[in-house]
PDB file of N, CA and C in Angstrom:
ATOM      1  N   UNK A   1       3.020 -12.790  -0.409  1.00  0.00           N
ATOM      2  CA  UNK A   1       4.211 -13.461  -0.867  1.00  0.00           C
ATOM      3  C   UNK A   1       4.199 -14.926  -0.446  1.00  0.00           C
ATOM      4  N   UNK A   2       3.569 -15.264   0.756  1.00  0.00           N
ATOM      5  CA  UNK A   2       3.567 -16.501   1.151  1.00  0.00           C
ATOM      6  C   UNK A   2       2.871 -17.506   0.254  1.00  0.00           C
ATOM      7  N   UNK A   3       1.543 -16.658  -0.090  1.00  0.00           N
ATOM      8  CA  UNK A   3       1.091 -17.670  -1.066  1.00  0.00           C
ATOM      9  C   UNK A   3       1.642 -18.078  -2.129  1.00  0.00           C
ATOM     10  N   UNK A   4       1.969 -17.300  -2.744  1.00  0.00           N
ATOM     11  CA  UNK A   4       3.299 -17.842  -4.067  1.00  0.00           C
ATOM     12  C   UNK A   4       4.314 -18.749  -3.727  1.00  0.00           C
ATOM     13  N   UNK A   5       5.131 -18.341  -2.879  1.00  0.00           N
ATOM     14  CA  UNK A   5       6.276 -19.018  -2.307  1.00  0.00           C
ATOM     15  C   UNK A   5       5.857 -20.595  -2.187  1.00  0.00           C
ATOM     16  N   UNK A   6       4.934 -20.542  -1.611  1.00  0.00           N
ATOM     17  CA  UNK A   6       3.997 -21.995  -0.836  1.00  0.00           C
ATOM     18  C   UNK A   6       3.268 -22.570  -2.021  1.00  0.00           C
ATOM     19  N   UNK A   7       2.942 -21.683  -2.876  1.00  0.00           N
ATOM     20  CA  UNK A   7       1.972 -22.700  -4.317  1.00  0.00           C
ATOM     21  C   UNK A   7       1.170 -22.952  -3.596  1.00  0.00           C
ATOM     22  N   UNK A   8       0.518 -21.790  -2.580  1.00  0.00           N
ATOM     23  CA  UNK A   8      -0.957 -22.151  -1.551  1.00  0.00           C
ATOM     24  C   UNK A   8      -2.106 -21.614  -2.428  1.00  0.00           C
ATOM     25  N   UNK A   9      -2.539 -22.030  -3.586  1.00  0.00           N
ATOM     26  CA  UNK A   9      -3.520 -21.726  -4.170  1.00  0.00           C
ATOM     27  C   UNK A   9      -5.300 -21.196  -3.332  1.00  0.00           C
ATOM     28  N   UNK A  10      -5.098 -21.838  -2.112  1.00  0.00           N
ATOM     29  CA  UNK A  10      -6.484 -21.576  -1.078  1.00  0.00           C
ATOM     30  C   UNK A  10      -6.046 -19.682  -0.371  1.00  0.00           C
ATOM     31  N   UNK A  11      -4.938 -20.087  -0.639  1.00  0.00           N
ATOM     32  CA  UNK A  11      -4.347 -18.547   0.018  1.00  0.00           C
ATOM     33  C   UNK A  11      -4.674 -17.322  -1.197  1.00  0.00           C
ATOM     34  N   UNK A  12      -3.900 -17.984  -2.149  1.00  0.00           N
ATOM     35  CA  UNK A  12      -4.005 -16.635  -3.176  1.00  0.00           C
ATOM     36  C   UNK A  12      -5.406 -16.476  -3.531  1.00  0.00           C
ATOM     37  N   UNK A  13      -6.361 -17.575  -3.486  1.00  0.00           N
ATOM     38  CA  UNK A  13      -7.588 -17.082  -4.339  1.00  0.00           C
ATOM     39  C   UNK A  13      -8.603 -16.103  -2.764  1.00  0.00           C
ATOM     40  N   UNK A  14      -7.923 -16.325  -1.778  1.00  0.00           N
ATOM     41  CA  UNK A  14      -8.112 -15.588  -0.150  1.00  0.00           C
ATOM     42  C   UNK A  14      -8.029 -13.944  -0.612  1.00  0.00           C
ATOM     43  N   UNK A  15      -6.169 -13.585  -1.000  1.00  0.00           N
ATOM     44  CA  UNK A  15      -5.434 -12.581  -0.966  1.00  0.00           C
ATOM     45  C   UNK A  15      -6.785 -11.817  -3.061  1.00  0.00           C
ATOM     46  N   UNK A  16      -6.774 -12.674  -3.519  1.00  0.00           N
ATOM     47  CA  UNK A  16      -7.765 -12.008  -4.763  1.00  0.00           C
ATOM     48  C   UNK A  16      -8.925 -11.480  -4.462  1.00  0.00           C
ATOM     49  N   UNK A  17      -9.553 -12.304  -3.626  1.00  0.00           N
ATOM     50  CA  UNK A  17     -11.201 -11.540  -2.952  1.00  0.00           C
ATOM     51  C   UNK A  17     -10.612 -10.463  -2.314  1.00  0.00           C
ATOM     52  N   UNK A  18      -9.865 -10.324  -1.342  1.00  0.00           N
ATOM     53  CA  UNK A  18      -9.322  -9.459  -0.223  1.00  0.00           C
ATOM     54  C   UNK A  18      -8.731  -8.200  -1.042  1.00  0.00           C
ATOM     55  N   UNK A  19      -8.086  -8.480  -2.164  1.00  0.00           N
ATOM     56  CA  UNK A  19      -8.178  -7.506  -3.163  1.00  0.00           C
ATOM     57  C   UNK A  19      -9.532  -6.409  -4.037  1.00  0.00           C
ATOM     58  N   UNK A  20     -10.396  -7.314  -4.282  1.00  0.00           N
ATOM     59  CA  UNK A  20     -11.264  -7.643  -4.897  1.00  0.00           C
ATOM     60  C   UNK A  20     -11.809  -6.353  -3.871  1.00  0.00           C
ATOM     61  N   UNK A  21     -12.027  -6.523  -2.793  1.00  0.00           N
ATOM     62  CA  UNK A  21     -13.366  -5.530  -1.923  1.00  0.00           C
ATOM     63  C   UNK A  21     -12.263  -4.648  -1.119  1.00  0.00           C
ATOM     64  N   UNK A  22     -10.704  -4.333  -1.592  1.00  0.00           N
ATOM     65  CA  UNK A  22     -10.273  -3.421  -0.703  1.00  0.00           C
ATOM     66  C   UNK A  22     -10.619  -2.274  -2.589  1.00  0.00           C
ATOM     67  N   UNK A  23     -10.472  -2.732  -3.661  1.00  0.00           N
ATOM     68  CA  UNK A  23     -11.019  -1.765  -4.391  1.00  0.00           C
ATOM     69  C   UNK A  23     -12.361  -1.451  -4.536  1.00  0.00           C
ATOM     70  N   UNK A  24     -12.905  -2.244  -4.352  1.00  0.00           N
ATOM     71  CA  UNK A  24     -14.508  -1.712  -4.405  1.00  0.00           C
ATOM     72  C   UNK A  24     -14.847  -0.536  -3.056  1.00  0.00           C
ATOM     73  N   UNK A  25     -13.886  -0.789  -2.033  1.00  0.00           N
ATOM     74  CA  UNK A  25     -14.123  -0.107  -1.082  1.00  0.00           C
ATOM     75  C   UNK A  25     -13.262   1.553  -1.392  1.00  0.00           C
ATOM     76  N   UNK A  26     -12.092   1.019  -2.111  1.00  0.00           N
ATOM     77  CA  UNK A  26     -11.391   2.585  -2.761  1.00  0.00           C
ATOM     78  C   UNK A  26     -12.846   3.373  -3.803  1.00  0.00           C
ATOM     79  N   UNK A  27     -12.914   2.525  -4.464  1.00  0.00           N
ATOM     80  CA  UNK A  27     -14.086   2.874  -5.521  1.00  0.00           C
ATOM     81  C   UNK A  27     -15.085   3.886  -4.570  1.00  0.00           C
ATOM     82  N   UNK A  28     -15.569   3.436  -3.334  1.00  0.00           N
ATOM     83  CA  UNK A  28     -16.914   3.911  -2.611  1.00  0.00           C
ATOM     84  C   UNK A  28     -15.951   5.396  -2.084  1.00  0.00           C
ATOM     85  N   UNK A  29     -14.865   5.291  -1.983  1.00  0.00           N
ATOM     86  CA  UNK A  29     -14.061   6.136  -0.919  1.00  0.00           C
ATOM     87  C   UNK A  29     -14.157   7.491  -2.105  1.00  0.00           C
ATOM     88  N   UNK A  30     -14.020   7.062  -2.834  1.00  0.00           N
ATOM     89  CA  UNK A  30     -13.580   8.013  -4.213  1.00  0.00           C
ATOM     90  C   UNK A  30     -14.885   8.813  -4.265  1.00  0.00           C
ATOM     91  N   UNK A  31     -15.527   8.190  -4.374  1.00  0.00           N
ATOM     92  CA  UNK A  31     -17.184   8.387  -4.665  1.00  0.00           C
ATOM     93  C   UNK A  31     -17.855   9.787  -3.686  1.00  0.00           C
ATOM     94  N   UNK A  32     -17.638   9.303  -2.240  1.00  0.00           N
ATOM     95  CA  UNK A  32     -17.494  10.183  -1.090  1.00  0.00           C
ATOM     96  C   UNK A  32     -17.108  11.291  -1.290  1.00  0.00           C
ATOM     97  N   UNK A  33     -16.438  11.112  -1.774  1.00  0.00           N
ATOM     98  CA  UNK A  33     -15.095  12.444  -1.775  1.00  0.00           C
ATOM     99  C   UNK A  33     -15.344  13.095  -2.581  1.00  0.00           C
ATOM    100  N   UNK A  34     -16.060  12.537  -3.793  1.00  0.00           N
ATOM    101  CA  UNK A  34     -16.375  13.590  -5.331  1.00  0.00           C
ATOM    102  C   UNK A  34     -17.805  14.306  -4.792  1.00  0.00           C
ATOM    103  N   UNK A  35     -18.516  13.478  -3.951  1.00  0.00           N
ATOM    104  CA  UNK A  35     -19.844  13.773  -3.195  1.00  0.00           C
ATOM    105  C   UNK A  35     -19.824  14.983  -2.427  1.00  0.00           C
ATOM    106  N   UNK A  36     -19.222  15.234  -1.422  1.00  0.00           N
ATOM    107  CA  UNK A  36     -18.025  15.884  -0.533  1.00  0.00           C
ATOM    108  C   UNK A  36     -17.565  17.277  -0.744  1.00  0.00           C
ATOM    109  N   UNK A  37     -16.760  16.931  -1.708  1.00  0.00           N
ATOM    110  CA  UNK A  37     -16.320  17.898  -2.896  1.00  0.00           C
ATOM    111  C   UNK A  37     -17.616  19.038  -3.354  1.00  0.00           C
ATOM    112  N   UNK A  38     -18.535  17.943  -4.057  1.00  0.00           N
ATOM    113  CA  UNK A  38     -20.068  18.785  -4.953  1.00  0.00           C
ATOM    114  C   UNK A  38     -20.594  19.137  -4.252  1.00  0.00           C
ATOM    115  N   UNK A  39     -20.827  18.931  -3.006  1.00  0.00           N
ATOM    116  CA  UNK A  39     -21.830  19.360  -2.080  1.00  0.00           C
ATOM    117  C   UNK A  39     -21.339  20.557  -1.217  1.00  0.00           C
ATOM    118  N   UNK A  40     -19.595  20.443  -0.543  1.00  0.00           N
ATOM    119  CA  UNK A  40     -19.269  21.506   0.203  1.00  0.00           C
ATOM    120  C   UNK A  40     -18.666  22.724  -0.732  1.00  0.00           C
ATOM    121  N   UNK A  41     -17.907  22.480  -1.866  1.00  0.00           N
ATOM    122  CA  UNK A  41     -17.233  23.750  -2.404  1.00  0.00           C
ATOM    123  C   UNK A  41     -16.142  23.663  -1.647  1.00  0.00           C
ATOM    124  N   UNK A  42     -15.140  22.493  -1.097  1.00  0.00           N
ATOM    125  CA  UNK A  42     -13.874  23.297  -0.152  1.00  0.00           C
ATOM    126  C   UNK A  42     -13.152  23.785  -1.233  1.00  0.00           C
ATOM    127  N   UNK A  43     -12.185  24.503   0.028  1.00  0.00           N
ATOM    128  CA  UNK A  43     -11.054  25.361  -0.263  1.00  0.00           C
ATOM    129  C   UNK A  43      -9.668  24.456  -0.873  1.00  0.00           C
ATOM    130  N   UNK A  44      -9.056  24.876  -1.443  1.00  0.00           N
ATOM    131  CA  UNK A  44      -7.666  24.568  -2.188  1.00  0.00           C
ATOM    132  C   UNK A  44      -7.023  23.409  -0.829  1.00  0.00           C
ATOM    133  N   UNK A  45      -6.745  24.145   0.112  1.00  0.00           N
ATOM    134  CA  UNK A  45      -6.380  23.442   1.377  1.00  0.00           C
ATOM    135  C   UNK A  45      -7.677  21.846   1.970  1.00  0.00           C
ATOM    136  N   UNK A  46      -8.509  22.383   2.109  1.00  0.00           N
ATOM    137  CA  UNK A  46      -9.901  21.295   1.946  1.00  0.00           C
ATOM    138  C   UNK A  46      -9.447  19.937   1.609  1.00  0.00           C
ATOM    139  N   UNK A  47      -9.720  20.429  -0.066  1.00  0.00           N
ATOM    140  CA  UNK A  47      -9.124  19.541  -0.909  1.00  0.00           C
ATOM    141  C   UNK A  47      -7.813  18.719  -0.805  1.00  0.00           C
ATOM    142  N   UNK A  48      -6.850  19.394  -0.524  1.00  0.00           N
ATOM    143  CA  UNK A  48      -5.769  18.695   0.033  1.00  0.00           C
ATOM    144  C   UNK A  48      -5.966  17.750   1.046  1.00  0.00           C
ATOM    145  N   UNK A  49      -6.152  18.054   2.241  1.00  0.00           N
ATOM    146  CA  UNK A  49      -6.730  17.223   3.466  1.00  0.00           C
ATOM    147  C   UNK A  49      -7.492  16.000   3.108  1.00  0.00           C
ATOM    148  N   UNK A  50      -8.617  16.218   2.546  1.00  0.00           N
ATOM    149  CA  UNK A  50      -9.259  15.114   1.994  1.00  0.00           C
ATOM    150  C   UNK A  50      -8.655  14.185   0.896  1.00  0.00           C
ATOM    151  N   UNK A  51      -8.066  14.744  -0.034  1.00  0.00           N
ATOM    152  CA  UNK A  51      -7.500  13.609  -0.912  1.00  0.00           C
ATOM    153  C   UNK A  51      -6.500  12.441  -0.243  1.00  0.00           C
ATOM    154  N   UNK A  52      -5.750  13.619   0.872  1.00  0.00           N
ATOM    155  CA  UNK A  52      -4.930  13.380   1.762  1.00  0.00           C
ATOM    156  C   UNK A  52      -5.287  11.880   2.407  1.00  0.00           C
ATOM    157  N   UNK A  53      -6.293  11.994   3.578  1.00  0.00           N
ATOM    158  CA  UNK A  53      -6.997  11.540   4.233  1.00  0.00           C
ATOM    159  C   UNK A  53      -7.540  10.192   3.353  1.00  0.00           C
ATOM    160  N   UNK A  54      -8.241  10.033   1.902  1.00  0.00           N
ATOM    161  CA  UNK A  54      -8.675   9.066   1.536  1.00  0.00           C
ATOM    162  C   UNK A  54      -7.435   8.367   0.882  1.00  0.00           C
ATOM    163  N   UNK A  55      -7.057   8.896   0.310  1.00  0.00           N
ATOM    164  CA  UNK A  55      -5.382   7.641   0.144  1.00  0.00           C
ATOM    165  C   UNK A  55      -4.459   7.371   1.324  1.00  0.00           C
ATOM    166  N   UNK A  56      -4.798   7.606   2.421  1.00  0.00           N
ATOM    167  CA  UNK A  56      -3.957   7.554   3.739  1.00  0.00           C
ATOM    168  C   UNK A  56      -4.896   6.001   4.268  1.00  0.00           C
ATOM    169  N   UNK A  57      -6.066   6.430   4.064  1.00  0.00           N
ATOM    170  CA  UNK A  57      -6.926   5.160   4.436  1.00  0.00           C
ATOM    171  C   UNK A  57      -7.019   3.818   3.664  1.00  0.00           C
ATOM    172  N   UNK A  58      -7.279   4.007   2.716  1.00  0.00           N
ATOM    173  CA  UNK A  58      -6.489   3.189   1.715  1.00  0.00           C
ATOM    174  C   UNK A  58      -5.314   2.436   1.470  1.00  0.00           C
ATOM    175  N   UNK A  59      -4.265   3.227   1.785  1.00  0.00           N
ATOM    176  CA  UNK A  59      -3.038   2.857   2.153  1.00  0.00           C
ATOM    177  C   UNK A  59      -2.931   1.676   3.225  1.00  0.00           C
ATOM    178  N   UNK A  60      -3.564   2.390   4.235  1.00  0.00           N
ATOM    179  CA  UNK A  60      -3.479   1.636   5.557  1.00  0.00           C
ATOM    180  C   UNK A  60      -4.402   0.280   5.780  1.00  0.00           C
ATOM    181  N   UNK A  61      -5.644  -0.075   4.946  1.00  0.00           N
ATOM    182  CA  UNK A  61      -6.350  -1.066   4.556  1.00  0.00           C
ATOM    183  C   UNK A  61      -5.909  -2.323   3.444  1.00  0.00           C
ATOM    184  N   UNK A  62      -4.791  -1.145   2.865  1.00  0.00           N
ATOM    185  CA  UNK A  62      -4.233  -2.132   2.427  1.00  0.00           C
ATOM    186  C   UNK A  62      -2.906  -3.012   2.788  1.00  0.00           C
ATOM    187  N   UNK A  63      -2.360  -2.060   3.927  1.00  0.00           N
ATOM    188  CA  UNK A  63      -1.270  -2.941   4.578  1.00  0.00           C
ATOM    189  C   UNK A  63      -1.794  -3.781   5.570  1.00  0.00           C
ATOM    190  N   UNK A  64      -3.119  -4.034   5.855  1.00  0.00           N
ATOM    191  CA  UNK A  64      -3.631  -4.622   6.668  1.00  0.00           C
ATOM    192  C   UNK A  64      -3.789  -6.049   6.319  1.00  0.00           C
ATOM    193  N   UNK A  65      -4.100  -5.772   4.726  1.00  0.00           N
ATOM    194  CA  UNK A  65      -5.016  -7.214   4.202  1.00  0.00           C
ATOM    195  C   UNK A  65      -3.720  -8.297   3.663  1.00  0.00           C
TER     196      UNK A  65
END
C-alpha cells in the first residue's frame, strides 16, 4: 500500500518481483504435493493435512513479503 500511496515506483516494481517468485515458489509447492500425492497414495485425511499445510505456507510467505 505504501508504494501506491507514495507513487514509489522503485517500491512497486520491488513488491512485482517479490510477487513474481512468491508464485513461482506456490507453482514448485503445488508441484510437490501432486509428486507426494503420486508417489505415496495418502489417505482422505493425508490429503487434507497436506493441502492444508501447503496453502498455510503460502499464506504465511505471503504476509511476509
Amino acid at each position: 500500500m505504501e508504494a501506491l500511496t507514495h507513487f514509489d515506483m522503485d517500491l512497486v516494481g520491488k513488491v512485482v518481483e517479490e510477487e513474481q517468485r512468491l508464485n513461482a515458489m506456490e507453482v514448485e509447492i503445488d508441484v510437490e504435493c501432486c509428486n507426494s500425492i503420486a508417489r505415496r497414495q495418502p489417505t482422505a485425511s493425508d490429503l487434507r493435512r497436506l493441502m492444508d499445510f501447503s496453502k498455510g505456507v503460502i499464506r504465511g510467505m505471503g504476509r511476509r513479503a
